[in-house]
PDB file of N, CA and C in Angstrom:
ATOM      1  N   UNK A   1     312.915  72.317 287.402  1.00  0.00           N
ATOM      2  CA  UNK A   1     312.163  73.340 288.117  1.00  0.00           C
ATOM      3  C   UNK A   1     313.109  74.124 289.011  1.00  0.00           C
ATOM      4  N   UNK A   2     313.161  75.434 289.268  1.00  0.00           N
ATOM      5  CA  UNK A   2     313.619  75.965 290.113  1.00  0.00           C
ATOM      6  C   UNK A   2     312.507  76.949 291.279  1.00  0.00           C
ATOM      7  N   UNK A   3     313.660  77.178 292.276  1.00  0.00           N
ATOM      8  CA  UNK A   3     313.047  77.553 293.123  1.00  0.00           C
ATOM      9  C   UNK A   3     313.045  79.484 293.260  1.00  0.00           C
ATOM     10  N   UNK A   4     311.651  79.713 293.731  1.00  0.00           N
ATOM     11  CA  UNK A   4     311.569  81.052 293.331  1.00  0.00           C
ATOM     12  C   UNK A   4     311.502  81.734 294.197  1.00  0.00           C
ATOM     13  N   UNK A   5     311.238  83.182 294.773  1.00  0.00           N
ATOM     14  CA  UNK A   5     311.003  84.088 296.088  1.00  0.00           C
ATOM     15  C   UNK A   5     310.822  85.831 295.585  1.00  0.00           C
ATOM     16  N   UNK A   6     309.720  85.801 296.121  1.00  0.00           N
ATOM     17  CA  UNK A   6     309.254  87.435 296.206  1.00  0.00           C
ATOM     18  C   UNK A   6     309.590  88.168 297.188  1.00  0.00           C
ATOM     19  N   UNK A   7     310.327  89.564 296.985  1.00  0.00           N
ATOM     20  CA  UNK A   7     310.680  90.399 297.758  1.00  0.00           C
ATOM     21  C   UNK A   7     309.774  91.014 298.578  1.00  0.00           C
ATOM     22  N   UNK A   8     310.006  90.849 300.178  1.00  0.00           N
ATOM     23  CA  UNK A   8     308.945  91.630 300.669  1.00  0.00           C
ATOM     24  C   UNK A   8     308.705  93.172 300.673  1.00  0.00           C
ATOM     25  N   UNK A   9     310.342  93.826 300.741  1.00  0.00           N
ATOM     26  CA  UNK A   9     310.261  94.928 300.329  1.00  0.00           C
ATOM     27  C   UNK A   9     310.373  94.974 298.767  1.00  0.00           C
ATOM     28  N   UNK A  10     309.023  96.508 298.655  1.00  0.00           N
ATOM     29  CA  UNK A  10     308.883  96.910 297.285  1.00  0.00           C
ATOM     30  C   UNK A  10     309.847  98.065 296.849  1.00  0.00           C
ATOM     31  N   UNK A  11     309.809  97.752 295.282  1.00  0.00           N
ATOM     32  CA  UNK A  11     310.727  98.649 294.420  1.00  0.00           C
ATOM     33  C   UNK A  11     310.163 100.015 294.958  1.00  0.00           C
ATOM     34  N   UNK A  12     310.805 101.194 294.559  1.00  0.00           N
ATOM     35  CA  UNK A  12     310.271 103.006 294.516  1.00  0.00           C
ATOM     36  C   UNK A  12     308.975 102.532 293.989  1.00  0.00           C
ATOM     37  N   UNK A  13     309.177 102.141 292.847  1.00  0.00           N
ATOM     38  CA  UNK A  13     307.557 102.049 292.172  1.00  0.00           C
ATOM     39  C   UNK A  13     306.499 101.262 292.141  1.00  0.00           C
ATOM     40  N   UNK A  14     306.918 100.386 293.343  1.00  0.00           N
ATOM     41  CA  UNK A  14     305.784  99.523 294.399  1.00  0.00           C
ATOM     42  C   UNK A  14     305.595  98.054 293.987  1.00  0.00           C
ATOM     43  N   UNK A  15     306.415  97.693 293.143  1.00  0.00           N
ATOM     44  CA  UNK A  15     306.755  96.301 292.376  1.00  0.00           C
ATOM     45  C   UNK A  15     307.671  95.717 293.383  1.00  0.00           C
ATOM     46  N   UNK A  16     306.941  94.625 294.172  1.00  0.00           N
ATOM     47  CA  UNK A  16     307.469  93.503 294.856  1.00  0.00           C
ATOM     48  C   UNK A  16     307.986  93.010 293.786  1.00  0.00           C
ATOM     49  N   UNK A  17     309.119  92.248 293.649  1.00  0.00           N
ATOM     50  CA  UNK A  17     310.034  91.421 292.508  1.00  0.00           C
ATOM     51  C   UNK A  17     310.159  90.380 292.716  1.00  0.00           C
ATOM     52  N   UNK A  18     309.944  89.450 292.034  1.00  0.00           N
ATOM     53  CA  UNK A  18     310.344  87.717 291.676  1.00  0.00           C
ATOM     54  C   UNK A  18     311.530  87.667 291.484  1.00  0.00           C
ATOM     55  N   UNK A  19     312.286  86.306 292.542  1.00  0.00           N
ATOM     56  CA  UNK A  19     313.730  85.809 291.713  1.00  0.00           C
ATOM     57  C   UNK A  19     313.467  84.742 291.652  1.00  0.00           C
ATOM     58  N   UNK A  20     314.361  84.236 291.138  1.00  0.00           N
ATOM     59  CA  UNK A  20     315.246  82.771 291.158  1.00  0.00           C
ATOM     60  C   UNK A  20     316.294  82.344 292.214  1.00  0.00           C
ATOM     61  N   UNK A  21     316.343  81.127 292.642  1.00  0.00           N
ATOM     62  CA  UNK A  21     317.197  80.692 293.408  1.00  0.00           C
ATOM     63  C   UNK A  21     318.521  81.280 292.478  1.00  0.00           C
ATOM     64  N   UNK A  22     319.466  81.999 292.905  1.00  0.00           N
ATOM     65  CA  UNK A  22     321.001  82.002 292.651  1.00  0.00           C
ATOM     66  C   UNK A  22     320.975  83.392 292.307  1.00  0.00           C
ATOM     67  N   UNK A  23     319.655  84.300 291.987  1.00  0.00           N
ATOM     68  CA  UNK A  23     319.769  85.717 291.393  1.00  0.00           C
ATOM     69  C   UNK A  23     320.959  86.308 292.573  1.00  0.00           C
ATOM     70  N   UNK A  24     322.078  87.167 291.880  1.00  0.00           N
ATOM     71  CA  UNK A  24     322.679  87.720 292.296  1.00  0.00           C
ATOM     72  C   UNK A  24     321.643  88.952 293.185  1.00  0.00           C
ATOM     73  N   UNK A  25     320.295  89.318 292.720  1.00  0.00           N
ATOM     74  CA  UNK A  25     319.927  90.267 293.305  1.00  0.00           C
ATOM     75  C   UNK A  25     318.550  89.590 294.376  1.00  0.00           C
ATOM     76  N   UNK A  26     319.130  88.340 295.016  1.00  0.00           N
ATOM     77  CA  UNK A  26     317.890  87.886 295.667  1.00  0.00           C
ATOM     78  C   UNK A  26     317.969  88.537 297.231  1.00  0.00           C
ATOM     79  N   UNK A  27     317.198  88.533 297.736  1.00  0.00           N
ATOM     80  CA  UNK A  27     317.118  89.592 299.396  1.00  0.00           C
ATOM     81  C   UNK A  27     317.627  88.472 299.949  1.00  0.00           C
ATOM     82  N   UNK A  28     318.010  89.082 301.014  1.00  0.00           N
ATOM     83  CA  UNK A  28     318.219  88.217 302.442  1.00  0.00           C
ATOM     84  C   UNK A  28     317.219  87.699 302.523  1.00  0.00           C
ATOM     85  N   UNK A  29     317.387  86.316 303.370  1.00  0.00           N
ATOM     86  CA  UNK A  29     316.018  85.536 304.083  1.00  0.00           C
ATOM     87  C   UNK A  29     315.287  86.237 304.497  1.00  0.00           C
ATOM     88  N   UNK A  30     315.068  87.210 305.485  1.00  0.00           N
ATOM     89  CA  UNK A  30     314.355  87.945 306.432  1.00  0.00           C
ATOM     90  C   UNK A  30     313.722  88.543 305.207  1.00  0.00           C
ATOM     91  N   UNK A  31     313.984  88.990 304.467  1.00  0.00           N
ATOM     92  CA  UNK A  31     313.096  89.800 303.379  1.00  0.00           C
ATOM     93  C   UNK A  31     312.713  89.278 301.773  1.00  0.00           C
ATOM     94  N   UNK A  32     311.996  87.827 302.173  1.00  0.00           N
ATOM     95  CA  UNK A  32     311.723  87.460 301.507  1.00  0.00           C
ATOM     96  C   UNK A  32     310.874  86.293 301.243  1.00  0.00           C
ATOM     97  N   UNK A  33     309.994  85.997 300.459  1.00  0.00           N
ATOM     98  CA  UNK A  33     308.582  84.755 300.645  1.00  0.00           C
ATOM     99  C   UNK A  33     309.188  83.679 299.587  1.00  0.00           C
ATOM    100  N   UNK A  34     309.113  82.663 300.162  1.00  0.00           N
ATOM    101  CA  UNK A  34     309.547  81.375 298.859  1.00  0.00           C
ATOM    102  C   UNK A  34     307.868  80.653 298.260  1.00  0.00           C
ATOM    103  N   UNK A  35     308.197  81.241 297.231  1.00  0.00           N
ATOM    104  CA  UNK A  35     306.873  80.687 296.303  1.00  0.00           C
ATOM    105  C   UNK A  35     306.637  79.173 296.141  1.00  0.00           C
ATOM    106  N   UNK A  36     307.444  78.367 296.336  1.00  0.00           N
ATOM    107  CA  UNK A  36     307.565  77.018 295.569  1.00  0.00           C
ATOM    108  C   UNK A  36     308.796  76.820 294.370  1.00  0.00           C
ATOM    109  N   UNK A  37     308.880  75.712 294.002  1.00  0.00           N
ATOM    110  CA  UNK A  37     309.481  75.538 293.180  1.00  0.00           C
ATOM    111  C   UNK A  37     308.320  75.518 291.448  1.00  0.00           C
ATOM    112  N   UNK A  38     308.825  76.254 290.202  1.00  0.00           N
ATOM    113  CA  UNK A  38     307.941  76.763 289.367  1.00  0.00           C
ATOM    114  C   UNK A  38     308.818  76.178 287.969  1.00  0.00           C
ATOM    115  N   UNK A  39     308.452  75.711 286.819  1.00  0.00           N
ATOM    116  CA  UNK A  39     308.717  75.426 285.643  1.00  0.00           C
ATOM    117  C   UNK A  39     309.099  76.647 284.927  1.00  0.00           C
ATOM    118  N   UNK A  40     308.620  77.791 285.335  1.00  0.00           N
ATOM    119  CA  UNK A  40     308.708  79.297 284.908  1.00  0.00           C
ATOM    120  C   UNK A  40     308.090  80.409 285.490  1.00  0.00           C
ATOM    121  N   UNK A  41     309.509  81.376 285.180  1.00  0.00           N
ATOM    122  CA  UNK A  41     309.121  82.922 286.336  1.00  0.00           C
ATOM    123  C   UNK A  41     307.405  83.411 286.055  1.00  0.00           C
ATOM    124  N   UNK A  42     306.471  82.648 284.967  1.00  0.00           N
ATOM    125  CA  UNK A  42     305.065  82.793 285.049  1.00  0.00           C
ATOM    126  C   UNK A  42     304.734  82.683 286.189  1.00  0.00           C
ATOM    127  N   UNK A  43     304.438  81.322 286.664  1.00  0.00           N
ATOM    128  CA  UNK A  43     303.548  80.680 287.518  1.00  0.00           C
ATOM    129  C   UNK A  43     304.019  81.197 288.666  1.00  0.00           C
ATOM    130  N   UNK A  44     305.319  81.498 288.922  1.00  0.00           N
ATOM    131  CA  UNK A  44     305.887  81.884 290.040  1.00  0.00           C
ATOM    132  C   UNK A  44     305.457  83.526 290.365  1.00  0.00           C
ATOM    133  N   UNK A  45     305.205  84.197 289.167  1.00  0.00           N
ATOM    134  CA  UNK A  45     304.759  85.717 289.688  1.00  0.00           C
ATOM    135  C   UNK A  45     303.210  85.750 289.881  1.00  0.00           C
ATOM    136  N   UNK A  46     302.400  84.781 289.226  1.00  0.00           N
ATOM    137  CA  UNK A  46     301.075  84.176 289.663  1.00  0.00           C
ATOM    138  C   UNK A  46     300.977  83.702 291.405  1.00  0.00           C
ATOM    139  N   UNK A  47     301.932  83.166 291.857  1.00  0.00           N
ATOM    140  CA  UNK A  47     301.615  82.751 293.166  1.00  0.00           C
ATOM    141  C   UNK A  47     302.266  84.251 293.960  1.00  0.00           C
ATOM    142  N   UNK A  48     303.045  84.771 293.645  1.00  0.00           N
ATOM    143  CA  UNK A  48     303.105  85.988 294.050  1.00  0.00           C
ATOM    144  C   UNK A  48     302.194  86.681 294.528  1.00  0.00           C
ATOM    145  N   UNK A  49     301.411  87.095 293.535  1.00  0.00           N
ATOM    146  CA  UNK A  49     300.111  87.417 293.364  1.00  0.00           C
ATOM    147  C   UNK A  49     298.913  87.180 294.899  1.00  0.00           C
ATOM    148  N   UNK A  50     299.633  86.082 295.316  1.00  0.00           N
ATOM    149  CA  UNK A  50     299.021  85.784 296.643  1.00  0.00           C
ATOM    150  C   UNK A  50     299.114  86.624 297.764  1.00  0.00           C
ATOM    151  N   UNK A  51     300.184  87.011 297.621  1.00  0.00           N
ATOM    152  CA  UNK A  51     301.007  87.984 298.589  1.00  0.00           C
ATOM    153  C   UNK A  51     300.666  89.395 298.182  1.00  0.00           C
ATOM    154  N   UNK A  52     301.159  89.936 297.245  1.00  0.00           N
ATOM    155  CA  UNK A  52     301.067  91.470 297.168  1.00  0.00           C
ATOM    156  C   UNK A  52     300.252  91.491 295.550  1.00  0.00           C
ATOM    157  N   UNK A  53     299.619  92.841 295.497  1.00  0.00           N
ATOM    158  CA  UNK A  53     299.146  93.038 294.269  1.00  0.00           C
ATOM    159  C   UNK A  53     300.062  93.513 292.782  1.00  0.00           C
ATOM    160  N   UNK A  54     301.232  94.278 293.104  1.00  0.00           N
ATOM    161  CA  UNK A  54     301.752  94.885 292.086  1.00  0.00           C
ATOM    162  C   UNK A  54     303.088  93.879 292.380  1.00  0.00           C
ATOM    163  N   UNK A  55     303.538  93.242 291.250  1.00  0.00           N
ATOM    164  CA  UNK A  55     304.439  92.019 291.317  1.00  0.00           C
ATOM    165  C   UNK A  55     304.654  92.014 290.019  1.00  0.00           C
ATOM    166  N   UNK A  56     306.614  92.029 289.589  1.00  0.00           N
ATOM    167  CA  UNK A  56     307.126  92.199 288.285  1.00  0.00           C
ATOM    168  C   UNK A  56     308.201  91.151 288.670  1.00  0.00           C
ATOM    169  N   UNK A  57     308.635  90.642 287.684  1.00  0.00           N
ATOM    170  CA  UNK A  57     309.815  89.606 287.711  1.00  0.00           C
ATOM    171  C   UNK A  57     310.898  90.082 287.394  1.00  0.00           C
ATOM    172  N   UNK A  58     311.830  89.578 287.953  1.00  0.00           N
ATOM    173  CA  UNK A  58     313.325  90.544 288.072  1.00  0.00           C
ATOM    174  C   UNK A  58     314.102  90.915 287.217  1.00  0.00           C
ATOM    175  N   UNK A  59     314.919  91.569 286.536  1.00  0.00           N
ATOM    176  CA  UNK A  59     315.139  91.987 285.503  1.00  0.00           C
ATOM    177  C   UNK A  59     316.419  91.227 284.955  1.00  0.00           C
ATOM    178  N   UNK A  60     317.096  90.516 285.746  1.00  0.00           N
ATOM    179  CA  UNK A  60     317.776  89.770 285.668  1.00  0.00           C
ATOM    180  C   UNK A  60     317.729  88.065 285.617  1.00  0.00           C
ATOM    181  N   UNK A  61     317.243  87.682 286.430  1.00  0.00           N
ATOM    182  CA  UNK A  61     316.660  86.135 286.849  1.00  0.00           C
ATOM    183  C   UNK A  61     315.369  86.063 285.963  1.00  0.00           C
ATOM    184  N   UNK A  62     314.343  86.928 286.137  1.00  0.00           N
ATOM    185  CA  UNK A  62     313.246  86.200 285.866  1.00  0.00           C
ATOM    186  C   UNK A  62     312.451  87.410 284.513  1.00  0.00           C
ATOM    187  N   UNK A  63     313.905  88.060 283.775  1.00  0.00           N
ATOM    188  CA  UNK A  63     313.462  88.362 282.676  1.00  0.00           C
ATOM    189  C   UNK A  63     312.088  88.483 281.578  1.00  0.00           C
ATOM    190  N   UNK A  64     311.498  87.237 281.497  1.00  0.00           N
ATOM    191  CA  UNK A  64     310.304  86.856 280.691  1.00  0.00           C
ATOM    192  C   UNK A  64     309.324  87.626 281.717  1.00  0.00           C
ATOM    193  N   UNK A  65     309.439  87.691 282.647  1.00  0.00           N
ATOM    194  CA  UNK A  65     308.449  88.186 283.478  1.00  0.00           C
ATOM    195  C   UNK A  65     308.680  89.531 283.543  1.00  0.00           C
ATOM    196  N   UNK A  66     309.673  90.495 282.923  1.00  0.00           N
ATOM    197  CA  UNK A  66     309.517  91.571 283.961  1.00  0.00           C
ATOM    198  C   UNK A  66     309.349  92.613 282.858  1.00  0.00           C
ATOM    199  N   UNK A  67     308.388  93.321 283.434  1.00  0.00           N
ATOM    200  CA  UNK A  67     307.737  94.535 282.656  1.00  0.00           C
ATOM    201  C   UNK A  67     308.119  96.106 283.331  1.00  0.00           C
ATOM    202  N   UNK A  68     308.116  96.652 281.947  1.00  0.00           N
ATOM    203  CA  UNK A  68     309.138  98.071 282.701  1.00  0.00           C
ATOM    204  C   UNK A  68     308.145  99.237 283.186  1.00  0.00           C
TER     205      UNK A  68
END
């Protein structure tokens, strides 16, 4: 399992983003929510979901998840 985190700041196009622990493109602490630890960037953009409404997974880290 790894550990995951949603950006608090949103993309231009209003997509808060999912990473992975180690994404080269993960925010600073201050700008950012730790989901839990997740089996896959699914469940992890599901608990997202808690937080903000428009939520895509990163295009790098959490690939399977991210829609263009």
């Amino acid at each position: 399992m790894a550990k995951y985190y949603v950006n608090k700041n949103a993309q231009n196009n209003g997509d808060h983003e999912v990473h992975k622990q180690g994404c080269i493109w993960l925010p600073k602490v201050e700008n950012r929510i730790y989901l839990g630890e997740h089996t896959s960037c699914k469940s992890a953009v599901r608990k997202a979901k808690d937080y903000y409404d428009q939520v895509n997974g990163c295009y790098h880290c959490s690939n399977e998840c991210h829609t263009s």
